[in-house]
C-alpha atoms as a PDB file:
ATOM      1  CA  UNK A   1       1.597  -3.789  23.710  1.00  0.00           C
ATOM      2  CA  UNK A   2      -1.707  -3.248  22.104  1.00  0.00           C
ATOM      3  CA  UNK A   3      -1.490   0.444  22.480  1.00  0.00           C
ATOM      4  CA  UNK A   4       1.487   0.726  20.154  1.00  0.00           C
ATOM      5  CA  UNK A   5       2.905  -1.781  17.561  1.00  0.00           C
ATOM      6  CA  UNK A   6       1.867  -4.906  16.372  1.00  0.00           C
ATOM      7  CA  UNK A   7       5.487  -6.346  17.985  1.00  0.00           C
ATOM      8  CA  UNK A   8       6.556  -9.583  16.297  1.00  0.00           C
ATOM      9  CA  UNK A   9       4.137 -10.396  13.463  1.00  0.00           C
ATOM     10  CA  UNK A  10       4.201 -13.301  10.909  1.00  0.00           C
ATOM     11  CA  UNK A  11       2.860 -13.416   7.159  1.00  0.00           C
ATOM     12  CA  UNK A  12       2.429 -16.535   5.108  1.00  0.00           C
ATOM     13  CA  UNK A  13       0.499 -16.867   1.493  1.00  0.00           C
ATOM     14  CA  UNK A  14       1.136 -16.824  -2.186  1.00  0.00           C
ATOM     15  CA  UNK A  15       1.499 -14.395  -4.985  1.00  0.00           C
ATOM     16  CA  UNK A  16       0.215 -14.139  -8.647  1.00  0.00           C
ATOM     17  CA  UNK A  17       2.223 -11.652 -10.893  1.00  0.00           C
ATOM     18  CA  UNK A  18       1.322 -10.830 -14.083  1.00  0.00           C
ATOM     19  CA  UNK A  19       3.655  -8.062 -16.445  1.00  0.00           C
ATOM     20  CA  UNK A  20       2.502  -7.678 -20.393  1.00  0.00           C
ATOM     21  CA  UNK A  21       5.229  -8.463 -22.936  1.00  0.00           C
ATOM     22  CA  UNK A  22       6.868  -4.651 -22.915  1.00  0.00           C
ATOM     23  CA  UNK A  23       6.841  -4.658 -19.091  1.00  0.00           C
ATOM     24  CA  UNK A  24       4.525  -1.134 -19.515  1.00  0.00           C
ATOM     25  CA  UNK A  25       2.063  -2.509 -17.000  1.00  0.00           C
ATOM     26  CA  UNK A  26       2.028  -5.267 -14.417  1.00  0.00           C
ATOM     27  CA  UNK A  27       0.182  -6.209 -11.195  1.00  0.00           C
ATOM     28  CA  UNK A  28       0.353  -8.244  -8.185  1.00  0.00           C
ATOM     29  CA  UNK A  29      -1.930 -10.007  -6.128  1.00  0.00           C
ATOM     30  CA  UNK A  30      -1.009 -11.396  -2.400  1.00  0.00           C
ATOM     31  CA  UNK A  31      -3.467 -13.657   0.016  1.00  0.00           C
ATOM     32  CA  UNK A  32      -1.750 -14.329   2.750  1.00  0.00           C
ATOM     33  CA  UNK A  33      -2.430 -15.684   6.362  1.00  0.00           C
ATOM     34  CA  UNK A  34      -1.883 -12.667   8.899  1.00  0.00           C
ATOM     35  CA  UNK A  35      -0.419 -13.889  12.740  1.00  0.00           C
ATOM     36  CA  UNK A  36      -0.037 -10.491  15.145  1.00  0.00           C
ATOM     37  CA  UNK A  37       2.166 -11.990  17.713  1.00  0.00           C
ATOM     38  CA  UNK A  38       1.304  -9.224  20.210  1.00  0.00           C
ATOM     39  CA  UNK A  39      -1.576 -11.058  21.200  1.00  0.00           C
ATOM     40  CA  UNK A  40      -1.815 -14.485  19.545  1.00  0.00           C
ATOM     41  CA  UNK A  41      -3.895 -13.619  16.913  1.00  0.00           C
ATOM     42  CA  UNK A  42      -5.182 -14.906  13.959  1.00  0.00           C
ATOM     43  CA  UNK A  43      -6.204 -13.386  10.630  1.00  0.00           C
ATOM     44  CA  UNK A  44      -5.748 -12.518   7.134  1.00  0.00           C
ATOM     45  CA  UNK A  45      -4.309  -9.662   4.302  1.00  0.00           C
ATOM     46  CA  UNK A  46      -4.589  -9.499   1.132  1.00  0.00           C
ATOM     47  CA  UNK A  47      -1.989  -7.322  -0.861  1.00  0.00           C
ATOM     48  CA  UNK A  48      -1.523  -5.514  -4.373  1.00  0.00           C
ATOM     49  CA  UNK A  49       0.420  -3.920  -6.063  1.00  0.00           C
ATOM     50  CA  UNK A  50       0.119  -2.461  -9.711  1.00  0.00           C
ATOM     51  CA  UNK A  51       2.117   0.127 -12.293  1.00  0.00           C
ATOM     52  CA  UNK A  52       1.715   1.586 -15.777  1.00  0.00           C
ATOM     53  CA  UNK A  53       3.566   3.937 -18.131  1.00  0.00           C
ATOM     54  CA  UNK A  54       1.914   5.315 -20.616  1.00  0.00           C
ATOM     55  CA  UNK A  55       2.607   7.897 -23.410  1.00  0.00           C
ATOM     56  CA  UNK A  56       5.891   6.450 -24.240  1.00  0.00           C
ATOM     57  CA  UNK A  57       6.659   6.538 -20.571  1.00  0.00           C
ATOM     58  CA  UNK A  58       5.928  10.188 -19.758  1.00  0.00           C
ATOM     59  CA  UNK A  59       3.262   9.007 -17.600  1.00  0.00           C
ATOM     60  CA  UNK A  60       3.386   6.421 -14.575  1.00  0.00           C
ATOM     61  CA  UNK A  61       0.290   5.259 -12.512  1.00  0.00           C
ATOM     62  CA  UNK A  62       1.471   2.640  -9.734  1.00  0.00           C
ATOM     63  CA  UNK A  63       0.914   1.819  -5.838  1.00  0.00           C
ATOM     64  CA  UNK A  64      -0.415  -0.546  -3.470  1.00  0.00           C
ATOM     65  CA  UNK A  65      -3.502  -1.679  -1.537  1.00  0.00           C
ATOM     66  CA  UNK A  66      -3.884  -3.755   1.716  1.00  0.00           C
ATOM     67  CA  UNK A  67      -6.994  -4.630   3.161  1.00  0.00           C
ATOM     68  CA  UNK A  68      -6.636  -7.124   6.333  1.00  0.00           C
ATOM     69  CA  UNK A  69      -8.178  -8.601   9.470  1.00  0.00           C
ATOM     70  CA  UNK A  70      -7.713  -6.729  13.000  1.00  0.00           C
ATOM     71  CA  UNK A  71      -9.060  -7.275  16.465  1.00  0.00           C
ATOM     72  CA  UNK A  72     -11.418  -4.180  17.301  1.00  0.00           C
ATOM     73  CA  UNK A  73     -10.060  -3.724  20.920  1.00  0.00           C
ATOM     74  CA  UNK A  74      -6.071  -2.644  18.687  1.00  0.00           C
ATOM     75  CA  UNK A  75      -8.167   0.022  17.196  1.00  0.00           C
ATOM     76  CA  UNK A  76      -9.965   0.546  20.192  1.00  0.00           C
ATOM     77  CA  UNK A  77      -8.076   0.647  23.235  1.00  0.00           C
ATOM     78  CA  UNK A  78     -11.775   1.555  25.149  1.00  0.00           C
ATOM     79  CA  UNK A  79     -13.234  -1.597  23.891  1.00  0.00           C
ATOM     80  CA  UNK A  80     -13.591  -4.345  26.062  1.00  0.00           C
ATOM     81  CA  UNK A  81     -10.310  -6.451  26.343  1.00  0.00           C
ATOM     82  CA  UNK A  82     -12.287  -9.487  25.946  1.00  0.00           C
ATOM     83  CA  UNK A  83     -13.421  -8.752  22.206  1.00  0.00           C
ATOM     84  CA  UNK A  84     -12.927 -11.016  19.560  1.00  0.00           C
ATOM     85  CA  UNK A  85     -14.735  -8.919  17.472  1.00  0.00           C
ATOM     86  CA  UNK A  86     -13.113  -8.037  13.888  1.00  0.00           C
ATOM     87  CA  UNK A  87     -12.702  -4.652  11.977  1.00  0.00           C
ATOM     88  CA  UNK A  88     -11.550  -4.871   8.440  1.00  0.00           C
ATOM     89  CA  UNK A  89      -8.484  -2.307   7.694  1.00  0.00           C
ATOM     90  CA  UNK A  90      -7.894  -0.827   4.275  1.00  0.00           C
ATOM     91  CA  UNK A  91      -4.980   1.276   3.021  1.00  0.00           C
ATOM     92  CA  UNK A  92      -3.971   2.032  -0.174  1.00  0.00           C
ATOM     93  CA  UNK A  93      -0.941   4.796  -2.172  1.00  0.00           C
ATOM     94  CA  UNK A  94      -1.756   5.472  -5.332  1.00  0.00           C
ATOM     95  CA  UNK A  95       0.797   7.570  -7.309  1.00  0.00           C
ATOM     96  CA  UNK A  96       1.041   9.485 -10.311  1.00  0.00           C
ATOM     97  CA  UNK A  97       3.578  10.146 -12.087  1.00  0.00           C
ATOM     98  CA  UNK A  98       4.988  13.074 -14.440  1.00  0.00           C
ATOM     99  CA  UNK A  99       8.881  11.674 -15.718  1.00  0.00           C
ATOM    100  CA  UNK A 100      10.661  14.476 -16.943  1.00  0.00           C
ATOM    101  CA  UNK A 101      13.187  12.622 -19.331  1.00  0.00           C
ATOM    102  CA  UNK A 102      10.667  11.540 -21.548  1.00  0.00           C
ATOM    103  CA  UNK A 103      10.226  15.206 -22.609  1.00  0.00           C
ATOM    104  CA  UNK A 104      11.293  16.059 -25.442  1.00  0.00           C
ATOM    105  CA  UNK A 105      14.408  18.147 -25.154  1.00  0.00           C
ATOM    106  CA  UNK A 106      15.723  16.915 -21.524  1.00  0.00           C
ATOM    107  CA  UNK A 107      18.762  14.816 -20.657  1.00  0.00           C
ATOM    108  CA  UNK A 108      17.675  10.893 -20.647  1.00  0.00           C
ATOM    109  CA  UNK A 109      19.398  10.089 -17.612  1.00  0.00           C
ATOM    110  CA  UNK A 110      17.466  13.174 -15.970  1.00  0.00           C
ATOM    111  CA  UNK A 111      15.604  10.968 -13.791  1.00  0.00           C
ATOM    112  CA  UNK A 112      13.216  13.191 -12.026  1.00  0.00           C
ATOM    113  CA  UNK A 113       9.631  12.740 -11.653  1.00  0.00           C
ATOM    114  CA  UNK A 114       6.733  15.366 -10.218  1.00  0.00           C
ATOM    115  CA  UNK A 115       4.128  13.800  -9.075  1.00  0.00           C
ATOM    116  CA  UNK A 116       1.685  12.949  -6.349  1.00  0.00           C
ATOM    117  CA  UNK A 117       0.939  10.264  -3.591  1.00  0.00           C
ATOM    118  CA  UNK A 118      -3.053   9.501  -1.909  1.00  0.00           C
ATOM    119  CA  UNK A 119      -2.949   7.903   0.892  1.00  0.00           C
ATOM    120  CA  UNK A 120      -6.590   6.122   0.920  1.00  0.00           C
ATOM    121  CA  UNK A 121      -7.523   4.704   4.326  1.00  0.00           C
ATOM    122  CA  UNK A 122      -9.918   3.286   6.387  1.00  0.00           C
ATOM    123  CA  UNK A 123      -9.755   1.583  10.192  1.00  0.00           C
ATOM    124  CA  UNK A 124      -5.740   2.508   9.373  1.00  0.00           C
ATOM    125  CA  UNK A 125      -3.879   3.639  12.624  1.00  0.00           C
ATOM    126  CA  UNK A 126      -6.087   3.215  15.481  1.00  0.00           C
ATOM    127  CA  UNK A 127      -8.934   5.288  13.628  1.00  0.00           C
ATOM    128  CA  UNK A 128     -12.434   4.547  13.050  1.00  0.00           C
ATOM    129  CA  UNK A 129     -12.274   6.358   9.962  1.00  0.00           C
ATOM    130  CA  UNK A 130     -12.600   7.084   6.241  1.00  0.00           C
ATOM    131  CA  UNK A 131      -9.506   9.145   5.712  1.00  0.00           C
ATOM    132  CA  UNK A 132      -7.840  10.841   2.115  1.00  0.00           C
ATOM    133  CA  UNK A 133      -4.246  12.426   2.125  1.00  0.00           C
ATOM    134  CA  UNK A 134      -3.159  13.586  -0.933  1.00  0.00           C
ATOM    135  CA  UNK A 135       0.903  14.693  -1.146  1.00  0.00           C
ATOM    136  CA  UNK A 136       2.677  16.535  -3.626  1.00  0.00           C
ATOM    137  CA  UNK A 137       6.636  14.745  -4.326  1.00  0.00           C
ATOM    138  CA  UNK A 138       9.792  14.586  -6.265  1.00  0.00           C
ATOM    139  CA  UNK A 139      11.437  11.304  -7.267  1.00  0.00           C
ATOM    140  CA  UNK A 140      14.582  10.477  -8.200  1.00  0.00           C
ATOM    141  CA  UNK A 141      15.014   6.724 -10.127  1.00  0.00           C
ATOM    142  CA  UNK A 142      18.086   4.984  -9.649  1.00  0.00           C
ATOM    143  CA  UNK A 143      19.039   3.067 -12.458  1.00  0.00           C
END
């Protein structure tokens, strides 16, 4: 249905990676064809994804964007049915990062992190919209 999720959807493309020799910052870039089975249609996204520690690792800066091709009447269930007509979507989750076990003085295997999470959005979920959402969060590495 067009009124709820995209339903079967398909992704095909490529991706450049690049890390620096210490593996202290890296990035990734994704172009990538974009089929939303729900009603034939074709499009595009592109994808990235980034991180960075810095201080000696007491600091993290990472997340994601994704910017891709939708049909207008998805966002707009009031638009005419027979619109080909495209709206471009952007979202994107920065975090940063505060890692606790570089401090000096706690337990290296201490693995918590404070830290925060903006969700950066336009044309995301059915909106015609411009739309910030900052979040406050705990995080717990696995290693």
């Amino acid at each position: 249905s067009a009124h709820g999720s995209f339903g079967h959807d398909f992704l095909a493309g490529g991706t450049y990676t690049y890390n620096d020799a210490t593996f202290t910052k890296g990035f990734s870039f994704s172009p990538m064809y974009k089929h939303l089975g729900w009603d034939d249609y074709h499009t595009f996204q592109l994808t990235g994804t980034w991180y960075m520690h810095f201080v000696n690792g007491l600091l993290t800066f990472n997340g994601f964007f994704d910017l891709w091709g939708c049909p207008e009447k998805l966002l707009d269930p009031g638009t005419n049915s027979s619109s080909k007509n495209d709206r471009v979507i952007f979202l994107a989750e920065p975090q940063f990062w505060l890692n606790l076990n570089r401090i000096k003085g706690v337990d290296k295997d201490f693995n918590l992190s404070i830290g925060t999470e903006w969700e950066i959005s336009r044309n995301f979920a059915r909106t015609n919209s411009f739309a910030i959402i900052p979040t406050l969060g705990l995080k717990w590495t696995f290693k």
